[in-house]
C-alpha atoms as a PDB file:
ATOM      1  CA  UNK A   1     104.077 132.642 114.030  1.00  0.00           C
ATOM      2  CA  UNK A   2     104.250 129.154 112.851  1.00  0.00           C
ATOM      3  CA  UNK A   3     102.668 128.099 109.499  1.00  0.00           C
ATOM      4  CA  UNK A   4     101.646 124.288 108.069  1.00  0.00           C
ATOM      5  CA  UNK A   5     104.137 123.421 105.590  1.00  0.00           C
ATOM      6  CA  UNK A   6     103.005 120.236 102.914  1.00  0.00           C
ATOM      7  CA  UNK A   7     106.477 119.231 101.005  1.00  0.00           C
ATOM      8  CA  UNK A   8     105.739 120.329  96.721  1.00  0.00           C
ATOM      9  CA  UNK A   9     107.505 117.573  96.247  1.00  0.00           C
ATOM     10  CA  UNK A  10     105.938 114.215  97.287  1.00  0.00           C
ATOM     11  CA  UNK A  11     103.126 116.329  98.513  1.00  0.00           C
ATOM     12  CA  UNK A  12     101.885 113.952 100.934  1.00  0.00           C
ATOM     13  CA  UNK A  13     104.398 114.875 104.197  1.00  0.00           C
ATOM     14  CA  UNK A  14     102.949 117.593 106.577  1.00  0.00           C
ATOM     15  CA  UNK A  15     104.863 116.700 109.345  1.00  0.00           C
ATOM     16  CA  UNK A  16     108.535 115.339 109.215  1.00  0.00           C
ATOM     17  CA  UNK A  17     111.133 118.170 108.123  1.00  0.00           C
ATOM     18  CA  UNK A  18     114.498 119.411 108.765  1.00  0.00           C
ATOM     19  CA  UNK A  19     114.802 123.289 109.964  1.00  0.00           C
ATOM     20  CA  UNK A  20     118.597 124.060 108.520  1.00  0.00           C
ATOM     21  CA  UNK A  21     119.649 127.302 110.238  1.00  0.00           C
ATOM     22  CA  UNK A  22     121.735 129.514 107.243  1.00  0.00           C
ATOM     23  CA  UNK A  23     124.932 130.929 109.304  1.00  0.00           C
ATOM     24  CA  UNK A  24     127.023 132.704 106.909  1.00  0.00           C
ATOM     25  CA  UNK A  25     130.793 133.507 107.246  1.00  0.00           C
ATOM     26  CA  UNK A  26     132.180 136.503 105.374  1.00  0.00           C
ATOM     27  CA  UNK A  27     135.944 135.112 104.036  1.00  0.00           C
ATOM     28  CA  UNK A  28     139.079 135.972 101.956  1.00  0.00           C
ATOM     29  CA  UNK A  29     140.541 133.264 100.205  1.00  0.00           C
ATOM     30  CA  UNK A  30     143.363 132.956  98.869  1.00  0.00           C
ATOM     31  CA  UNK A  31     142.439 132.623  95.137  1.00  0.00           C
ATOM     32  CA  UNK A  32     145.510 129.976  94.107  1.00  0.00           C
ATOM     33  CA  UNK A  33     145.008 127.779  96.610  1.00  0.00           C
ATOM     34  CA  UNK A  34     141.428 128.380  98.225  1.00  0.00           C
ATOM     35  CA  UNK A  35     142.534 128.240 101.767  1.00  0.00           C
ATOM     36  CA  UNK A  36     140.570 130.741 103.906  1.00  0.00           C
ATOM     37  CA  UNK A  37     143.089 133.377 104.643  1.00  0.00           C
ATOM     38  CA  UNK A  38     140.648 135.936 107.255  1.00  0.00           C
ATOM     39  CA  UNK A  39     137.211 135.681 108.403  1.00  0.00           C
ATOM     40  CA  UNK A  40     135.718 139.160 108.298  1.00  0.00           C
ATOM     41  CA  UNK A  41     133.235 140.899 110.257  1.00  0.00           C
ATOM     42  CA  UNK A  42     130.290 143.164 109.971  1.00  0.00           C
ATOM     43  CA  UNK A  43     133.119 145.727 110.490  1.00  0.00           C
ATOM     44  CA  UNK A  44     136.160 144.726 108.341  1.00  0.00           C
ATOM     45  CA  UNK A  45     134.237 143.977 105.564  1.00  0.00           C
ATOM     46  CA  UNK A  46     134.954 145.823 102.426  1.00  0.00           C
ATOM     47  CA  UNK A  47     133.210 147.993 100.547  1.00  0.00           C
ATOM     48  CA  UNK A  48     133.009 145.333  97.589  1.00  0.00           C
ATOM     49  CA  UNK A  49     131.983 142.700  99.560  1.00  0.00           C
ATOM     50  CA  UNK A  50     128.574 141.926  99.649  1.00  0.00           C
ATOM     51  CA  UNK A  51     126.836 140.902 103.159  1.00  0.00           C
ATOM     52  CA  UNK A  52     124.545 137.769 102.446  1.00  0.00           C
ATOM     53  CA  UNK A  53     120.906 138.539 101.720  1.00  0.00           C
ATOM     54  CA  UNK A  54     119.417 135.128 101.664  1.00  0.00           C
ATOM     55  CA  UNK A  55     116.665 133.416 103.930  1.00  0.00           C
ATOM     56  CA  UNK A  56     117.371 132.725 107.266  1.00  0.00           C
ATOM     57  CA  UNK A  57     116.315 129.442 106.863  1.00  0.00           C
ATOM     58  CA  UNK A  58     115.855 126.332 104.849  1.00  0.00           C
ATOM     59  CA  UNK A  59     113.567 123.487 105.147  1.00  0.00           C
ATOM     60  CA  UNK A  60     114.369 119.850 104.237  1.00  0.00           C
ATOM     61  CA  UNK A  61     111.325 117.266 103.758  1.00  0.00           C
ATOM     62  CA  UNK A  62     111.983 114.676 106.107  1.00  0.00           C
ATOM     63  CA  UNK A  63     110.173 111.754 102.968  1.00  0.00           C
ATOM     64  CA  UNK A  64     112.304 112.706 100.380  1.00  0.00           C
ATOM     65  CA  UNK A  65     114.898 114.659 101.111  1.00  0.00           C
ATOM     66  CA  UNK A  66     113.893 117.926  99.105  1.00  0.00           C
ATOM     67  CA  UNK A  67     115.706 121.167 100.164  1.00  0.00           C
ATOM     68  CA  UNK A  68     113.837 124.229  99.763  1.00  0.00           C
ATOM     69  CA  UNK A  69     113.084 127.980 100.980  1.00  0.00           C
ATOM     70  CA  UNK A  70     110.598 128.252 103.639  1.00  0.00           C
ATOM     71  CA  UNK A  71     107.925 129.794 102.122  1.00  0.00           C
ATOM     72  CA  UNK A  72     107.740 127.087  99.463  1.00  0.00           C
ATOM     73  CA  UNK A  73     106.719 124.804 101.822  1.00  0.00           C
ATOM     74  CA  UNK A  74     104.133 127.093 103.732  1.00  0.00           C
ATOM     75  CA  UNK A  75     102.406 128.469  99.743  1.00  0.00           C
ATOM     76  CA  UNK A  76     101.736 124.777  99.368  1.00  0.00           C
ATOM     77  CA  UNK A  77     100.097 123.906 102.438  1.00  0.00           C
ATOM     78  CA  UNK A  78      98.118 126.970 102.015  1.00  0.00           C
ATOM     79  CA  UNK A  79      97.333 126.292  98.573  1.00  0.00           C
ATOM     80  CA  UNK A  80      96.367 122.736  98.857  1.00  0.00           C
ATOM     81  CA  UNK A  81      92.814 121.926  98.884  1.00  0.00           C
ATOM     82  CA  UNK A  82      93.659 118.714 101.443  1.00  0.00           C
ATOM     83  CA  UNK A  83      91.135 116.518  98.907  1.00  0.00           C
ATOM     84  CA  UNK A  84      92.872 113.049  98.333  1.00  0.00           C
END
């Protein structure tokens, strides 16, 4: 269901933001030199290696720029009393 968002931030903008999708990529790396040496799925993924837990998505103010979670941006909308 969508949900108002107002940006904590310049807390004027209730309209212009950026939806940033998270896609995550379980890698190995090669720890001297950095480069990626596998990509790993759900399925080849060791025991040690934790799957990401984080939001789904991130939302960018389109004003200034801020990059936060979601639900940052919807608790101010529904905690702002719209008096300016």
């Amino acid at each position: 269901m969508p949900h108002p968002y107002l940006c904590p931030n310049c807390r004027s903008n209730r309209s212009r933001f950026n939806i940033i999708a998270q896609v995550t990529t379980p890698v190995k790396m090669d720890p001297h030199t950095g480069e990626v040496v596998e990509e790993l799925s759900e399925q080849s993924m060791e025991p040690y290696h934790v799957k990401y837990n984080g939001p789904q998505y991130k939302v960018q103010c389109g004003v200034c720029g801020l990059v936060e979670n979601e639900i940052t941006f919807i608790k101010h909308a529904e905690n702002d009393s719209g008096v300016r």
